[in-house]
C-alpha atoms as a PDB file:
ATOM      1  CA  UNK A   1     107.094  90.575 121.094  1.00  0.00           C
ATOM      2  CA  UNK A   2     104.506  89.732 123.676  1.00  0.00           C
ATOM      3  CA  UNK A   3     101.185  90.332 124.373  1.00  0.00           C
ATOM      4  CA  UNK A   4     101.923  92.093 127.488  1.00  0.00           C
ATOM      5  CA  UNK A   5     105.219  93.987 125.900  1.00  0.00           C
ATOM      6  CA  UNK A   6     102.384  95.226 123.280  1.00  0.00           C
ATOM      7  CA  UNK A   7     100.128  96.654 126.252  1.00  0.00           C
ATOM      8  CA  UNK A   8     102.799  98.825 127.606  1.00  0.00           C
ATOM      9  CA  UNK A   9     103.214  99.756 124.199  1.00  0.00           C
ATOM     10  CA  UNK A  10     102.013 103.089 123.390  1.00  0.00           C
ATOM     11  CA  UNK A  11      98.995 103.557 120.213  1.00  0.00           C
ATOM     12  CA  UNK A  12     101.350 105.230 118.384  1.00  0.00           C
ATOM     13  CA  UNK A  13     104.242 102.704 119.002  1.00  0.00           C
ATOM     14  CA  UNK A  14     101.357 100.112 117.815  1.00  0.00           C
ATOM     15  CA  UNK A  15     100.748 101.671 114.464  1.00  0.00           C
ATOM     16  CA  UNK A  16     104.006 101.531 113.536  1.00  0.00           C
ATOM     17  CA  UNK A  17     104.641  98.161 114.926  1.00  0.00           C
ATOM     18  CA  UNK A  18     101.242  97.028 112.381  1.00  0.00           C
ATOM     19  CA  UNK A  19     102.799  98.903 109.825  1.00  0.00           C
ATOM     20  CA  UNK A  20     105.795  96.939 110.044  1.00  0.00           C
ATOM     21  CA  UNK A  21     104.070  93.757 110.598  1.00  0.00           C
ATOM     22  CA  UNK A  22     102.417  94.244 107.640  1.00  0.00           C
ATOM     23  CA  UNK A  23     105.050  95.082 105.039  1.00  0.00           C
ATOM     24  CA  UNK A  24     106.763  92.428 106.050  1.00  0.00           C
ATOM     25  CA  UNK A  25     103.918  90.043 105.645  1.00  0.00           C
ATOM     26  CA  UNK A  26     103.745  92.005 102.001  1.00  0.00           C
ATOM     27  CA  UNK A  27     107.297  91.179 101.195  1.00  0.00           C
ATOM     28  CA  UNK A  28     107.106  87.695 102.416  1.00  0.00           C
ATOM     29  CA  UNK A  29     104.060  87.007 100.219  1.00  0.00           C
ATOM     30  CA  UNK A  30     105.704  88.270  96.956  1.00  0.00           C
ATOM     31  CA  UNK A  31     109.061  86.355  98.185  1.00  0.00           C
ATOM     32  CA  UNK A  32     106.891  82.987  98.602  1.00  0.00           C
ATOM     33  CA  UNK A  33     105.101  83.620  94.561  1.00  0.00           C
ATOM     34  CA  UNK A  34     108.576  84.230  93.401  1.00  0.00           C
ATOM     35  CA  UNK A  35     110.999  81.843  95.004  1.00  0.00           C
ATOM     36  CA  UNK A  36     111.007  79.768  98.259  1.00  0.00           C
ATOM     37  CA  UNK A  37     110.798  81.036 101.471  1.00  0.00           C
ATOM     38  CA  UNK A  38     113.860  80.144 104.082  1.00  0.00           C
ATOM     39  CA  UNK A  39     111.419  80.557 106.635  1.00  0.00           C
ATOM     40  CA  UNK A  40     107.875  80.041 106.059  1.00  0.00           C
ATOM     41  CA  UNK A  41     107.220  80.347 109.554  1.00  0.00           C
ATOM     42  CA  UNK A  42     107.871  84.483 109.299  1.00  0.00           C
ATOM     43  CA  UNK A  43     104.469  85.012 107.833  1.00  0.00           C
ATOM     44  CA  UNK A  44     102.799  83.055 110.211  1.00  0.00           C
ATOM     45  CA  UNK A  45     104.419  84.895 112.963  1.00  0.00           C
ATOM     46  CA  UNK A  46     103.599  88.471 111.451  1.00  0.00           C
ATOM     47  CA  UNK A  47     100.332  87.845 110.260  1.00  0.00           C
ATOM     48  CA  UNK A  48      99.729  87.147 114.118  1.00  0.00           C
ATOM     49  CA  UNK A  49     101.689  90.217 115.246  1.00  0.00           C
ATOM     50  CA  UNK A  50      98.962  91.808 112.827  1.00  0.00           C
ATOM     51  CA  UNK A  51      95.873  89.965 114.562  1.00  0.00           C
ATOM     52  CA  UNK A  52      97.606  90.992 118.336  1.00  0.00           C
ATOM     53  CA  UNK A  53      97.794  94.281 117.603  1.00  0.00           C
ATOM     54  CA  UNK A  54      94.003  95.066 116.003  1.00  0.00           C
ATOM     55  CA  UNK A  55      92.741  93.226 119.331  1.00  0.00           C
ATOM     56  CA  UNK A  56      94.743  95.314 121.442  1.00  0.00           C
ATOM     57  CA  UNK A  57      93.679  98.851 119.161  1.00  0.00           C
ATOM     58  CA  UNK A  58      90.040  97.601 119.351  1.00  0.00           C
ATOM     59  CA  UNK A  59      90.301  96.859 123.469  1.00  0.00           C
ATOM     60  CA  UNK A  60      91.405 100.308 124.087  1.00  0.00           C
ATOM     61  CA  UNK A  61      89.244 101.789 121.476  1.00  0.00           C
ATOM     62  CA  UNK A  62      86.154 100.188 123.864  1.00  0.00           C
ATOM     63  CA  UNK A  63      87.562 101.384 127.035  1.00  0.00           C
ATOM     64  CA  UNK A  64      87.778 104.821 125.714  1.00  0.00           C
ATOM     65  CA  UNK A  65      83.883 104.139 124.365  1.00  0.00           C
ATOM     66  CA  UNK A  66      82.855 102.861 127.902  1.00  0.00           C
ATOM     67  CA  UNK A  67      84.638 105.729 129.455  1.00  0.00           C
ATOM     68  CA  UNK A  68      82.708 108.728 127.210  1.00  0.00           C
ATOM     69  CA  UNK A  69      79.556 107.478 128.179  1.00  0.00           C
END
């Protein structure tokens, strides 16, 4: 997914997409300690899924900051 698909995303539909992103980043990490991964590109991908969506949480938590003041 896209940075812009993630901004029309809603802050609920983001904390489920983190959660997601990071169970799977959990499961990858015990599947690379126990046996070799087919892909060990899928952790890279969802530990940046993780990184996109805390920037896009902490952009609209500053808006709504900027806006109560």
């Amino acid at each position: 997914m896209k940075t812009a698909e993630l901004r029309d995303t809603s802050d609920e539909g983001l904390r489920i997409l983190l959660k997601e992103a990071k169970e799977a980043v959990f499961k990858l990490r015990i599947q690379s300690r126990m046996e070799r991964l087919d892909s060990p590109s899928e952790l890279k991908k969802s530990k940046k899924m993780i990184a996109r969506v805390y920037t896009l949480m902490n952009e609209r938590e500053r808006e709504r900051g900027k806006q109560n003041q």
